[in-house]
C-alpha atoms as a PDB file:
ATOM      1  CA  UNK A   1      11.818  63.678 -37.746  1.00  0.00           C
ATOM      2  CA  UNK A   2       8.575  61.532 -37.588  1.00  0.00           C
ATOM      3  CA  UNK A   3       9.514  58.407 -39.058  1.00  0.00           C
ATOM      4  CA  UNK A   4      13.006  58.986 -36.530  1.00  0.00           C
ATOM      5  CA  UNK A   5      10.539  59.006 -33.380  1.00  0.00           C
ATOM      6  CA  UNK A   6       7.776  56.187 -34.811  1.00  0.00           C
ATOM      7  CA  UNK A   7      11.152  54.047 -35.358  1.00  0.00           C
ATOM      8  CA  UNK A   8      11.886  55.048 -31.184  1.00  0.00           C
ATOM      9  CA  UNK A   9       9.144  54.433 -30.379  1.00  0.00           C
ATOM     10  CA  UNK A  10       8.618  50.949 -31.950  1.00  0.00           C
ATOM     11  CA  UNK A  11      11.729  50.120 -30.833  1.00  0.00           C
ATOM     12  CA  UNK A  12      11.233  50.631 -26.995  1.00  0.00           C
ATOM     13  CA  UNK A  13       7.955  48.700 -27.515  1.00  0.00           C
ATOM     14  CA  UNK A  14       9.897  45.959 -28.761  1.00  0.00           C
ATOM     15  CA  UNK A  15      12.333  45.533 -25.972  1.00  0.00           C
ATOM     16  CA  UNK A  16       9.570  46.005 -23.614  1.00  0.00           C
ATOM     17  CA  UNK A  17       7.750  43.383 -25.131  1.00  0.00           C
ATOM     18  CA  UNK A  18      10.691  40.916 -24.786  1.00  0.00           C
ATOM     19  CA  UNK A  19      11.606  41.811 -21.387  1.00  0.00           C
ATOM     20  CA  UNK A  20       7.740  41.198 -20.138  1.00  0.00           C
ATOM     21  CA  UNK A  21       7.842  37.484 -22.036  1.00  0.00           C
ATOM     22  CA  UNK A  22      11.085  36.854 -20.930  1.00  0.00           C
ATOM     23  CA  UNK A  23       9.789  37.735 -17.260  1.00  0.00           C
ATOM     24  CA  UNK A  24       6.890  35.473 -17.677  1.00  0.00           C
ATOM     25  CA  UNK A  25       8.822  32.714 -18.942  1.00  0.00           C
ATOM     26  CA  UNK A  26      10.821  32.755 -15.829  1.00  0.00           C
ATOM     27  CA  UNK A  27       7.711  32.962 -13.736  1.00  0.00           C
ATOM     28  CA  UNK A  28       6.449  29.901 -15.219  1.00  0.00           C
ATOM     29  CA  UNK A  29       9.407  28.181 -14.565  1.00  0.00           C
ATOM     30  CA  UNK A  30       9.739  29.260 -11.282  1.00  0.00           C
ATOM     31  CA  UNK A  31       6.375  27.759 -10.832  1.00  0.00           C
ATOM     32  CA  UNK A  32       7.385  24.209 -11.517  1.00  0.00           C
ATOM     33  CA  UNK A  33      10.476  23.061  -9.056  1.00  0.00           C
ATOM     34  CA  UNK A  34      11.934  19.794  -9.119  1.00  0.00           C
ATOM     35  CA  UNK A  35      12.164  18.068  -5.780  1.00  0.00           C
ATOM     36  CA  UNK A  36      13.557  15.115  -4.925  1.00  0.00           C
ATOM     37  CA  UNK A  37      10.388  13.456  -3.692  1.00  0.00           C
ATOM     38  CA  UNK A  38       9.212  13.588  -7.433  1.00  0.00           C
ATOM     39  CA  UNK A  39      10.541  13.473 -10.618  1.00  0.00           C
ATOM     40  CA  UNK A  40       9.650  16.248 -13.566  1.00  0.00           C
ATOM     41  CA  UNK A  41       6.134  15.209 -15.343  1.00  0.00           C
ATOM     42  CA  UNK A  42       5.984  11.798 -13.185  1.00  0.00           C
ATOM     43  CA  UNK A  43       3.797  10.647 -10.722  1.00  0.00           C
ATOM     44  CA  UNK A  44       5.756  10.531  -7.514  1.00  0.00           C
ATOM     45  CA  UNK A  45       4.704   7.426  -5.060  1.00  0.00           C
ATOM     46  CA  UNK A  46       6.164   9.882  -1.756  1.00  0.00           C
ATOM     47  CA  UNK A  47       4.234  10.569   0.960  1.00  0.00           C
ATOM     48  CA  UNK A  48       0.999   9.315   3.059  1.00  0.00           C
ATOM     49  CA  UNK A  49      -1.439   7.021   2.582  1.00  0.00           C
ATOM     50  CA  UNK A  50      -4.734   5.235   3.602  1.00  0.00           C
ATOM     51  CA  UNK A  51      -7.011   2.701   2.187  1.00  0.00           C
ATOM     52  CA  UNK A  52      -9.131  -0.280   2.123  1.00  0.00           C
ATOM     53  CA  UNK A  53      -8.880  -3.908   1.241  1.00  0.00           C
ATOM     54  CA  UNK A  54     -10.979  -6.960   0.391  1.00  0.00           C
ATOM     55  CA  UNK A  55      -9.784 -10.389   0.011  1.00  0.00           C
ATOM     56  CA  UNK A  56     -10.154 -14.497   0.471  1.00  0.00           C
ATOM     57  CA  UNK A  57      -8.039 -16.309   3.044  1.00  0.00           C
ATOM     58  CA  UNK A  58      -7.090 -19.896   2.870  1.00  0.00           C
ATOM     59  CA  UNK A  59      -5.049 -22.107   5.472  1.00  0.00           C
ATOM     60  CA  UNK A  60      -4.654 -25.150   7.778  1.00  0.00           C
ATOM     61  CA  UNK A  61      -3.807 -25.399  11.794  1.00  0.00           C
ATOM     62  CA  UNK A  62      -1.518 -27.644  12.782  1.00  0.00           C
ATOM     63  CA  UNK A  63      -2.239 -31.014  15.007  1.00  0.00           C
ATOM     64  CA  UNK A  64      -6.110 -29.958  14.166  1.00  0.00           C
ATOM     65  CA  UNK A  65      -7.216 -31.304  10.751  1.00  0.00           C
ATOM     66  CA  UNK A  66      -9.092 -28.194  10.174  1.00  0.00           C
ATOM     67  CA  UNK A  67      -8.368 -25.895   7.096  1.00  0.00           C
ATOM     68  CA  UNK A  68     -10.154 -22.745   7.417  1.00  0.00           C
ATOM     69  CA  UNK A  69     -11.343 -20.144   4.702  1.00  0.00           C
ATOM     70  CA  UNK A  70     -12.631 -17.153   4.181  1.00  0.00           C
ATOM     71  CA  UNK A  71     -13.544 -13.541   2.982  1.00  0.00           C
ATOM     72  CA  UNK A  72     -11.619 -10.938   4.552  1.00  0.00           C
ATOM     73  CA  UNK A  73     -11.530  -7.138   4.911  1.00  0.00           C
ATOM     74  CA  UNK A  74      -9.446  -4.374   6.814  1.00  0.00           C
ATOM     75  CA  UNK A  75      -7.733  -0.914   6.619  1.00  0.00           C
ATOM     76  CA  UNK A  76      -4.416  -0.275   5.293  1.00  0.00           C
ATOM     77  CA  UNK A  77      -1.945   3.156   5.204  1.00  0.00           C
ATOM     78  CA  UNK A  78       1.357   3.502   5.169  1.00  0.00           C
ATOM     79  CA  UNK A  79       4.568   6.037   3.908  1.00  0.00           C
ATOM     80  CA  UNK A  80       6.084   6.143   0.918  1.00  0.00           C
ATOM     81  CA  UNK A  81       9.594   6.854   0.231  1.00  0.00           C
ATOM     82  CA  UNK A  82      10.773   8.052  -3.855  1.00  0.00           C
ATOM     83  CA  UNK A  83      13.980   9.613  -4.582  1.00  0.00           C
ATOM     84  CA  UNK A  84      13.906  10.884  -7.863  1.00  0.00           C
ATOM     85  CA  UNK A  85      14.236   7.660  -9.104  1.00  0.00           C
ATOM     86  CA  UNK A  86      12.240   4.065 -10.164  1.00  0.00           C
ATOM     87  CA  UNK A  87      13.043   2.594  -6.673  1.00  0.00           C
ATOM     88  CA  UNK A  88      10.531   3.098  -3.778  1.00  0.00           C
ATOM     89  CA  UNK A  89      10.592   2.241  -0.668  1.00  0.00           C
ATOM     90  CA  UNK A  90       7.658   1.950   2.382  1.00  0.00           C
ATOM     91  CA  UNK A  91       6.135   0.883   5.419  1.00  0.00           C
ATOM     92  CA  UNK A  92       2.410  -0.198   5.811  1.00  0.00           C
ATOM     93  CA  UNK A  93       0.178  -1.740   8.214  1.00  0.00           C
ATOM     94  CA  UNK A  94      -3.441  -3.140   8.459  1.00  0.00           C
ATOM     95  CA  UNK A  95      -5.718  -4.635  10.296  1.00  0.00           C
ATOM     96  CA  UNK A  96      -8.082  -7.332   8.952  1.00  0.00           C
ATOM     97  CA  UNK A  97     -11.618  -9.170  10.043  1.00  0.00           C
ATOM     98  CA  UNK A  98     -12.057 -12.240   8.932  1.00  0.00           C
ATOM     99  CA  UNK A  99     -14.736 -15.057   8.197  1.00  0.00           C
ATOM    100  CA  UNK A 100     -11.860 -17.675   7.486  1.00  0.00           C
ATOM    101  CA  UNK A 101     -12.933 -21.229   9.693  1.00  0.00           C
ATOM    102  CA  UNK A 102     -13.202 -24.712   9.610  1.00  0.00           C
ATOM    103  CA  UNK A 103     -14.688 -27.722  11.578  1.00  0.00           C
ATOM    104  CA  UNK A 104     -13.111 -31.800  12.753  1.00  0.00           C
ATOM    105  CA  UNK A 105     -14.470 -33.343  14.723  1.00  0.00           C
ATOM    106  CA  UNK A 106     -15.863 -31.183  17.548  1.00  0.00           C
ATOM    107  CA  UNK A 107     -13.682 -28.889  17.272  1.00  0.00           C
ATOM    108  CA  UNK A 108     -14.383 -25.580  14.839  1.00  0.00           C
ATOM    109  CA  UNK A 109     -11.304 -22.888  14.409  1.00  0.00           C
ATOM    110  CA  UNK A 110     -11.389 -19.586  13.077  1.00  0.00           C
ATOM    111  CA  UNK A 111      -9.400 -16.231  12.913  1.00  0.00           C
ATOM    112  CA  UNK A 112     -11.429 -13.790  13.791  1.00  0.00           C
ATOM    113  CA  UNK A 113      -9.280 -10.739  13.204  1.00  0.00           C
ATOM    114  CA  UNK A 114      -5.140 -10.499  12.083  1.00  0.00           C
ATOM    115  CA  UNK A 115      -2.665  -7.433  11.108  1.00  0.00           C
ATOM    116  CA  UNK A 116       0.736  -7.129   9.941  1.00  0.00           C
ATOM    117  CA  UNK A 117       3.473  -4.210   9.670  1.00  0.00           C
ATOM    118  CA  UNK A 118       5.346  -4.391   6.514  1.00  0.00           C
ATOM    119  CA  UNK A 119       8.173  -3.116   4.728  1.00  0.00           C
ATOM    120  CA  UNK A 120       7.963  -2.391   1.208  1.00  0.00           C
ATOM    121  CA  UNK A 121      10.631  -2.414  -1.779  1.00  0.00           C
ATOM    122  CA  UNK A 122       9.139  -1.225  -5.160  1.00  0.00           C
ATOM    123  CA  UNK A 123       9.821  -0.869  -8.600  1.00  0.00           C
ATOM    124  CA  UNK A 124       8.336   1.551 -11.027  1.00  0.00           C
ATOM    125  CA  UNK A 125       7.960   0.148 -14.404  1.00  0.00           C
ATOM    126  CA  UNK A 126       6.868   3.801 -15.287  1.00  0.00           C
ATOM    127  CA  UNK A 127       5.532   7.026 -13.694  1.00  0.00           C
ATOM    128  CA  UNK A 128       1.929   5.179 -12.827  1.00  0.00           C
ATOM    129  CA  UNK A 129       2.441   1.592 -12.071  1.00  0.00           C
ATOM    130  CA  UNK A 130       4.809  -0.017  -9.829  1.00  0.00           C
ATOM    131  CA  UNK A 131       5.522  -3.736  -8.414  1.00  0.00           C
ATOM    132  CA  UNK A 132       6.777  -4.761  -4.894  1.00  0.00           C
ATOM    133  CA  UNK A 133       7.776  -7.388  -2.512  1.00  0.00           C
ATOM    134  CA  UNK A 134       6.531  -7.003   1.240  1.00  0.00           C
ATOM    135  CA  UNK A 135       7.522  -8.517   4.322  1.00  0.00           C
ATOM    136  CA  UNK A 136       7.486  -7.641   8.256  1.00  0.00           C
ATOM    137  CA  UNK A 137       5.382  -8.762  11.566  1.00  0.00           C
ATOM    138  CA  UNK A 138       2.224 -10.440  11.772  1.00  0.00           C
ATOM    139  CA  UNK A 139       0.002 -10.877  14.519  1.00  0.00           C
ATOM    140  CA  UNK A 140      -3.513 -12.371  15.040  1.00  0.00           C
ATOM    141  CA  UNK A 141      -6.004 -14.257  16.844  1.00  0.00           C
ATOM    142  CA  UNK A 142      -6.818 -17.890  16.722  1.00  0.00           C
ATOM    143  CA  UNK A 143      -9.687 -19.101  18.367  1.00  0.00           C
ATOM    144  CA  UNK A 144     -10.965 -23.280  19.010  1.00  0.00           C
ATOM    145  CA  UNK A 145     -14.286 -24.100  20.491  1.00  0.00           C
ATOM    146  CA  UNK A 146     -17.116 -27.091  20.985  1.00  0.00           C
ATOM    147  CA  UNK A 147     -20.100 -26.434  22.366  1.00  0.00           C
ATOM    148  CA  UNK A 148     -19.041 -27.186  25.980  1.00  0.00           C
ATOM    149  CA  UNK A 149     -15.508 -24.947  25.981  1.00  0.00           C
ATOM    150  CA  UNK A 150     -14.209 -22.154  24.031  1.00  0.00           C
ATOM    151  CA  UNK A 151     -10.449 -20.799  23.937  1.00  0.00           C
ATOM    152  CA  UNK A 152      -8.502 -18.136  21.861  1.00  0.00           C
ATOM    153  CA  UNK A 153      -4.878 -16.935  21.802  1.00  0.00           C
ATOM    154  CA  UNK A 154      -3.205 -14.345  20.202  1.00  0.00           C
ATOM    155  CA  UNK A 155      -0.119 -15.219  18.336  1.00  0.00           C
ATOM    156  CA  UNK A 156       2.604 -13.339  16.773  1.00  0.00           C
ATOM    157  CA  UNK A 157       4.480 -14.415  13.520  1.00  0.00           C
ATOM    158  CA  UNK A 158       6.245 -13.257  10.109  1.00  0.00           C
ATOM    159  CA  UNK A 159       4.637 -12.728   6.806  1.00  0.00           C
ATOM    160  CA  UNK A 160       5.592 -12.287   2.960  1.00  0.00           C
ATOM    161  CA  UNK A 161       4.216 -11.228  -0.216  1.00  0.00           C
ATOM    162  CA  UNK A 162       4.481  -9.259  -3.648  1.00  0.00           C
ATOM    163  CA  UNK A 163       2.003  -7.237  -5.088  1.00  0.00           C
ATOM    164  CA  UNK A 164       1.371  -4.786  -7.840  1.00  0.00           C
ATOM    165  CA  UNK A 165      -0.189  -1.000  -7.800  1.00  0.00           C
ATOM    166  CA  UNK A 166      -1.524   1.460 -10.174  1.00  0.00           C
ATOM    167  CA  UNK A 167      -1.890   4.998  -9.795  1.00  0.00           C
ATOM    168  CA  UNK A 168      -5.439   6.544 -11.585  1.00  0.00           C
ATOM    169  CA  UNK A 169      -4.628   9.862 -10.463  1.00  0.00           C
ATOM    170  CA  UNK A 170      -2.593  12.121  -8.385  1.00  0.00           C
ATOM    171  CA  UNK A 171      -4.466  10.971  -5.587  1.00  0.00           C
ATOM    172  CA  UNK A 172      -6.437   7.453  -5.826  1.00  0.00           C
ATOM    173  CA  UNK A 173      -4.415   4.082  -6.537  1.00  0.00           C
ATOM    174  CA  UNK A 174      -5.568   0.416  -7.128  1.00  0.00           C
ATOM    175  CA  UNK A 175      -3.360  -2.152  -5.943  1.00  0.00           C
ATOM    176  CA  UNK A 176      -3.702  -6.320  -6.002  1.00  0.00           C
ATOM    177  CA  UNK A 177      -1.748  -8.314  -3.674  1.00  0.00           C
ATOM    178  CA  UNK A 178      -0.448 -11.489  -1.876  1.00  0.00           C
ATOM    179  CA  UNK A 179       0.570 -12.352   1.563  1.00  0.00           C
ATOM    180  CA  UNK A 180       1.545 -15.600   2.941  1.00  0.00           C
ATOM    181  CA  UNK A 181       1.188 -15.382   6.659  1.00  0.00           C
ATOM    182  CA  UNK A 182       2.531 -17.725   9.608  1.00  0.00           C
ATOM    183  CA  UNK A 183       0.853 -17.162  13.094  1.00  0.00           C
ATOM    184  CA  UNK A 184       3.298 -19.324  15.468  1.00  0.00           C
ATOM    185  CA  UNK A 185       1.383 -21.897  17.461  1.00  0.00           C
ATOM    186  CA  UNK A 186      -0.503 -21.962  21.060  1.00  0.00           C
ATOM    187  CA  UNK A 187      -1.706 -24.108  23.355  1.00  0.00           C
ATOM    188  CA  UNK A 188      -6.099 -24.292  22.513  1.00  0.00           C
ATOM    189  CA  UNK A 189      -7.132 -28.004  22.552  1.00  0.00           C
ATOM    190  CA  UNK A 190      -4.254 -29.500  24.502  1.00  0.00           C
ATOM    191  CA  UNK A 191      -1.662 -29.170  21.637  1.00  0.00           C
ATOM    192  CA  UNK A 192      -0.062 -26.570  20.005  1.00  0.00           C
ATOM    193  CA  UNK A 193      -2.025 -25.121  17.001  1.00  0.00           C
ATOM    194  CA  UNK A 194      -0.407 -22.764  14.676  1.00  0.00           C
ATOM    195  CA  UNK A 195      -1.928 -21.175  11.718  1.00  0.00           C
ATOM    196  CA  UNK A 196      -0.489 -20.660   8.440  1.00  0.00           C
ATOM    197  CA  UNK A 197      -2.352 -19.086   5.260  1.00  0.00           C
ATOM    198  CA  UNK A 198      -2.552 -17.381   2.256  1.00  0.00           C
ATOM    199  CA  UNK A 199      -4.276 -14.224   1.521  1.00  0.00           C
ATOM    200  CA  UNK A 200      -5.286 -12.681  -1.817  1.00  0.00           C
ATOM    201  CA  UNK A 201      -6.615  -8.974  -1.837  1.00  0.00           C
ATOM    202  CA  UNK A 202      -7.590  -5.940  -4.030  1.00  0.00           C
ATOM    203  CA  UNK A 203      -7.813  -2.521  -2.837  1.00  0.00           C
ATOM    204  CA  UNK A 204      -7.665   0.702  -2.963  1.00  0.00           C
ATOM    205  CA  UNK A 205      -5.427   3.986  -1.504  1.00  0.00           C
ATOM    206  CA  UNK A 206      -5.523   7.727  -1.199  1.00  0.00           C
ATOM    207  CA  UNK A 207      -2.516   9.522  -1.281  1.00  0.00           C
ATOM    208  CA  UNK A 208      -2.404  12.628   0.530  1.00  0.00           C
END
């Protein structure tokens, strides 16, 4: 009669026991859905994001002779879009000060400031890293001046670029980039001067 209970009795523990892991099991799964913003055990690109830039600006404005450079810096942030799958898609926009001018003559032009708004196609080559191509509006200011007059417009224009980011964690990212941008041209010095450059720039984004 005792080893008929003990044998009971080890048997209800047993199904008890596999009826409290099997509950726990589910639990855990339960814990982990899959959305379609992010795949399984993958970084997912989705969602907002702000950040900072540095970079070096080089270009020329036309009827002017003058082929200003420079250092430039801004803010970026933007949305990301990520389906479940390698392909992401964005929008971003920045604003940028810059140091890039240049002197003929008597004349000396600069850009003082410029921005863009940008779409973004990228490319995951796995969870962390992923490459794009960039395009959309620019806008910025171009500004000619002697030491007897001074004039500035602000132009609107198109710009293009690729670039290349990598995620360090689940909520920091590096990225490198380049942008060619055309600023259409304005009246300053009695002709029309338009400013075209190229921009090179590292920085960095938190993903919230």
């Amino acid at each position: 009669m005792l080893k008929k209970a003990l044998g009971v009795a080890i048997l209800a523990a047993s199904c008890a026991a596999s009826a409290q892991a099997a509950d726990f099991s589910y639990r855990r799964q339960a814990a982990q859905p899959y959305t379609v913003n992010q795949p399984l055990n993958g970084f997912s690109w989705a969602g907002p994001y702000l950040g900072a830039n540095l970079g070096y600006n080089w270009g020329s404005v036309s009827n002017s002779g003058t082929n200003p450079t420079g250092f430039a810096g801004g803010v970026q942030g933007g949305y990301n879009w990520q389906f479940g799958s390698p392909w992401v898609f964005g929008l971003e926009a920045d604003i940028q000060a810059t140091g890039a001018d240049d002197t003929f003559a008597a004349w000396k032009f600069s850009n003082p400031w410029y921005g863009t708004v940008r779409g973004r196609v990228g490319y995951a080559l796995n969870p962390n890293f992923m490459l794009y191509g960039t395009g959309g509006l620019a806008f910025g200011e171009l500004k000619g001046s002697t030491p007897f007059y001074s004039a500035s417009h602000v132009s609107a224009g198109w710009t293009v670029g690729a670039g290349a980011e990598f995620a360090l964690n689940n909520a920091w990212s590096l990225k490198a980039e380049y942008l060619y941008v055309d600023l259409d041209s304005s009246n300053i010095n009695g002709l029309p001067n338009g400013y075209n450059f190229s921009t090179v720039r590292v920085g960095v984004n938190y993903h919230f």
